[in-house]
N, C-alpha and C. Protein backbone atom coordinates (compact mmCIF):
# COMPACT_ATOMS: atom_id res chain seq x y z
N UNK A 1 -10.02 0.48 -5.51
CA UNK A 1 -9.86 1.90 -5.70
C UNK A 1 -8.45 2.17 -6.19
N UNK A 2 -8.23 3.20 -7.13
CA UNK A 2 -7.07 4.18 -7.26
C UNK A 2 -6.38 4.89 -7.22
N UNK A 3 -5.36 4.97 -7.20
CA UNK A 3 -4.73 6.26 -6.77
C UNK A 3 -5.34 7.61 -8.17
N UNK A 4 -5.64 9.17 -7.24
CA UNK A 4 -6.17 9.84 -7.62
C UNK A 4 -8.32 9.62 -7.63
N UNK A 5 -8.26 8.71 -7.69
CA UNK A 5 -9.80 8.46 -7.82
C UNK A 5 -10.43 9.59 -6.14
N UNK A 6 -11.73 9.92 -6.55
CA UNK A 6 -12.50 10.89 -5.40
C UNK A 6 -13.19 9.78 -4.20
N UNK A 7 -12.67 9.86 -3.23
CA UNK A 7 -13.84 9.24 -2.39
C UNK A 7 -14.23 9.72 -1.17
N UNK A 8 -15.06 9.52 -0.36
CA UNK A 8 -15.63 10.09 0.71
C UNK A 8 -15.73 8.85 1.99
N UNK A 9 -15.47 9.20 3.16
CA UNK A 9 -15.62 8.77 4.10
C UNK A 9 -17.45 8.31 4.12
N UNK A 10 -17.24 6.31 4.44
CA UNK A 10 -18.91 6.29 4.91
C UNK A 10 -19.36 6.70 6.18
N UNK A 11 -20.72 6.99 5.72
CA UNK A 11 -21.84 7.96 7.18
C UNK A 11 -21.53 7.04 8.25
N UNK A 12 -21.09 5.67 8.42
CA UNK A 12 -21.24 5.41 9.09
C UNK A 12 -19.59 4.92 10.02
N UNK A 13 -18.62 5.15 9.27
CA UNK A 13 -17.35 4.97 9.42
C UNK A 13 -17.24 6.07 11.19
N UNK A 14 -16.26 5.00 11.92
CA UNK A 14 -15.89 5.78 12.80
C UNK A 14 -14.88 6.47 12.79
N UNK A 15 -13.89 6.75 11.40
CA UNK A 15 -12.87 7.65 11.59
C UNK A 15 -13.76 8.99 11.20
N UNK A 16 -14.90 8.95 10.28
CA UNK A 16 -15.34 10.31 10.06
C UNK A 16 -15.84 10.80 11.14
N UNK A 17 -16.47 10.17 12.25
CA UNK A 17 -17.10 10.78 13.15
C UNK A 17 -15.47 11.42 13.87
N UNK A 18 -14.87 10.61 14.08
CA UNK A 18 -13.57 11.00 14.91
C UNK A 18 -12.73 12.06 14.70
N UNK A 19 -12.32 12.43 12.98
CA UNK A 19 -11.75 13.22 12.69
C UNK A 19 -12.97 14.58 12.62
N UNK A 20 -14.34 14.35 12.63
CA UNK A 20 -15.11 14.78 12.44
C UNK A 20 -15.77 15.90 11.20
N UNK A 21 -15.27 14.80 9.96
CA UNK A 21 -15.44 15.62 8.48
C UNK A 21 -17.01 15.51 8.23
N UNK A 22 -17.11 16.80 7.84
CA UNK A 22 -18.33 17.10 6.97
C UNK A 22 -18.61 15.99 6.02
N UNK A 23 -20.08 15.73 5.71
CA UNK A 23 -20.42 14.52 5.00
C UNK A 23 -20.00 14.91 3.54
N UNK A 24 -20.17 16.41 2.91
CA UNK A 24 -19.42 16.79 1.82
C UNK A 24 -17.83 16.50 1.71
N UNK A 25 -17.62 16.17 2.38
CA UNK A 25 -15.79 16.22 2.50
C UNK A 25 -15.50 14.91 1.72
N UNK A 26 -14.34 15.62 0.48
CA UNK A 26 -14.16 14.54 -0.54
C UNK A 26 -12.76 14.17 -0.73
N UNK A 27 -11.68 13.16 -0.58
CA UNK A 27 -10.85 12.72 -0.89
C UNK A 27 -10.23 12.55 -1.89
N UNK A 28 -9.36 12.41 -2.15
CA UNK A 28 -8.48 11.68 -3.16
C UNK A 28 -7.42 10.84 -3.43
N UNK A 29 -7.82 9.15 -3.59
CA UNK A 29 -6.99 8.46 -3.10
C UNK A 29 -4.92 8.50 -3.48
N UNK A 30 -4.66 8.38 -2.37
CA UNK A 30 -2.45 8.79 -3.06
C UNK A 30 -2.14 7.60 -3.29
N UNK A 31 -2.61 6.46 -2.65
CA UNK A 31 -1.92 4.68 -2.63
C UNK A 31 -2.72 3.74 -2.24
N UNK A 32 -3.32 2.93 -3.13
CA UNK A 32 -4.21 1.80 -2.71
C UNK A 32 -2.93 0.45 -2.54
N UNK A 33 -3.18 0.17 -2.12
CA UNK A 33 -1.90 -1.25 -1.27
C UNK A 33 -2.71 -2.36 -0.44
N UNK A 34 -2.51 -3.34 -0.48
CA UNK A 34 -2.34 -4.62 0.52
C UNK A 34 -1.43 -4.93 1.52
N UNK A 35 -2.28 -4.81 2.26
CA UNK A 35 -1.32 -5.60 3.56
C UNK A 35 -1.79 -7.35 3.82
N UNK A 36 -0.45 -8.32 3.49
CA UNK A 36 -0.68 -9.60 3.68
C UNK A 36 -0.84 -9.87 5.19
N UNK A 37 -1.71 -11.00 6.03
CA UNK A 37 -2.07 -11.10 7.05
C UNK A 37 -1.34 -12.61 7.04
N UNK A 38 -0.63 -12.66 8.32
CA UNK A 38 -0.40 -14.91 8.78
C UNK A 38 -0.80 -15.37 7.91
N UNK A 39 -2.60 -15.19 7.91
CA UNK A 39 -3.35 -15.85 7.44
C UNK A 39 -3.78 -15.96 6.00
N UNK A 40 -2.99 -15.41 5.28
CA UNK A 40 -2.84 -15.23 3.96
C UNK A 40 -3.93 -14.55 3.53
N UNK A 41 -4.97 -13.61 4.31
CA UNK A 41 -5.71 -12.77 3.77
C UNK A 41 -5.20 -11.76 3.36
N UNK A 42 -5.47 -11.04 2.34
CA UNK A 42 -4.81 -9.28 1.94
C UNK A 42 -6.14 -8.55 2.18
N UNK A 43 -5.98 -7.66 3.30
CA UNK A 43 -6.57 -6.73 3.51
C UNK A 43 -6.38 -5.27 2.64
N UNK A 44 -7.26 -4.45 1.72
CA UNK A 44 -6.75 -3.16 1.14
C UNK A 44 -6.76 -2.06 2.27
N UNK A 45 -6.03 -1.40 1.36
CA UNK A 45 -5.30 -0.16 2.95
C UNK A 45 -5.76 1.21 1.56
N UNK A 46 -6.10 2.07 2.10
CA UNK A 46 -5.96 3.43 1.46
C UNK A 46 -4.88 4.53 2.31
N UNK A 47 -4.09 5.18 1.59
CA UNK A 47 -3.65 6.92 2.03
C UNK A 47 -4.68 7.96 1.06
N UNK A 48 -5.14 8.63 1.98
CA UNK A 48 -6.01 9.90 0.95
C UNK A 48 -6.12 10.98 1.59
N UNK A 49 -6.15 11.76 0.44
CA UNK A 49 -5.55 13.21 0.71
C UNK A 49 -7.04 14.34 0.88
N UNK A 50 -7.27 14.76 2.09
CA UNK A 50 -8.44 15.82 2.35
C UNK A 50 -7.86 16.81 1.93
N UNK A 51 -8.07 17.58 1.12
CA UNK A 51 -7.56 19.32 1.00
C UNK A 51 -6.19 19.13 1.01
N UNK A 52 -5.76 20.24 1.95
CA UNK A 52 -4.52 20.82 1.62
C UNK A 52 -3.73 20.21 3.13
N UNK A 53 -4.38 19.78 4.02
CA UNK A 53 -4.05 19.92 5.62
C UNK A 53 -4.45 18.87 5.89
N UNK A 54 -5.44 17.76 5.28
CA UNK A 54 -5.09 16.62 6.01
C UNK A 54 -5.00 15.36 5.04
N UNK A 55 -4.29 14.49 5.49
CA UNK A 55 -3.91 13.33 4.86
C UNK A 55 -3.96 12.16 5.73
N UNK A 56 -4.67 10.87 5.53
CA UNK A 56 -5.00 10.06 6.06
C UNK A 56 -4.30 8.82 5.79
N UNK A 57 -3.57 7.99 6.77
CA UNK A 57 -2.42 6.79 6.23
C UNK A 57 -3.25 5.49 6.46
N UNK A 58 -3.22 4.37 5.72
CA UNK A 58 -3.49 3.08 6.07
C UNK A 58 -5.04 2.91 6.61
N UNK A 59 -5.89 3.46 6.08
CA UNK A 59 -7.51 2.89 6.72
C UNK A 59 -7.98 2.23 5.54
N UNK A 60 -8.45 0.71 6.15
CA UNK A 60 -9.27 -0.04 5.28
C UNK A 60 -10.02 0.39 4.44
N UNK A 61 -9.99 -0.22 2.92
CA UNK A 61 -10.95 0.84 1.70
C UNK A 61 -12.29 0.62 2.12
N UNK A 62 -12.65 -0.19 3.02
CA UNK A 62 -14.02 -0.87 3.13
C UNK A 62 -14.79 0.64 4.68
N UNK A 63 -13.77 1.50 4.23
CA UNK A 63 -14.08 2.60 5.22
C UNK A 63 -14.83 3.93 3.80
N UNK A 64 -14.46 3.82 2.88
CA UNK A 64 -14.68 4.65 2.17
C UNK A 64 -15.64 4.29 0.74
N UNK A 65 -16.18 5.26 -0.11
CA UNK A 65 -16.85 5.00 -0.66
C UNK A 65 -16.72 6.05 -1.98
N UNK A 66 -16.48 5.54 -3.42
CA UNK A 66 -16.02 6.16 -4.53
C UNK A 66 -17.26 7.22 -5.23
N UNK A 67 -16.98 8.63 -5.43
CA UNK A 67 -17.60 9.68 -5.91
C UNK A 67 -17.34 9.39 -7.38
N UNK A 68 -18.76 9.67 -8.12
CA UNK A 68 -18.44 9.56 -9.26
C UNK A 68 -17.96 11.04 -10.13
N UNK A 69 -17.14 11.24 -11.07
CA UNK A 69 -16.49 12.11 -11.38
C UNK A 69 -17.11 13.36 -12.17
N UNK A 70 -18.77 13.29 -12.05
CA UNK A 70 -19.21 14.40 -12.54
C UNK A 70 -20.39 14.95 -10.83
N UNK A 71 -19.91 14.39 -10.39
CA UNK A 71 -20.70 14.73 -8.97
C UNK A 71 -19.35 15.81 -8.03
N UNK A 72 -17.95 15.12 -8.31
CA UNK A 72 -16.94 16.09 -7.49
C UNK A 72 -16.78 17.29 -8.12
């Protein structure tokens, strides 16, 4: 994923239940990044921006899922 690209929290992700966003609720990614692990795995990290009021730091991209750009 990219920075600026639309994405949405998956149905089944537990930060959406937690923060508790509407399944319409659409993102927009600010910084796709790696974090290196010991183990020389790179895990991807997203920051993405809900609206105007919330912004989300460091959740695995494998939490989210890309809107295509005539659907947002």
């Amino acid at each position: 994923m990219r920075a600026g690209q639309k994405v949405r929290l998956k149905a089944a992700s537990p930060l959406k239940q937690q923060l508790n966003l509407p399944s319409e609720a659409l993102g927009a990614v600010l910084c796709s990044y790696g974090l290196l692990r010991a183990t020389g795995v790179t895990r991807r990290r997203l920051d993405v921006r809900f609206g105007s009021g919330l912004v989300i730091w460091g959740v695995p991209d494998d939490q989210f899922e890309t809107v295509e750009d005539d659907a947002a």
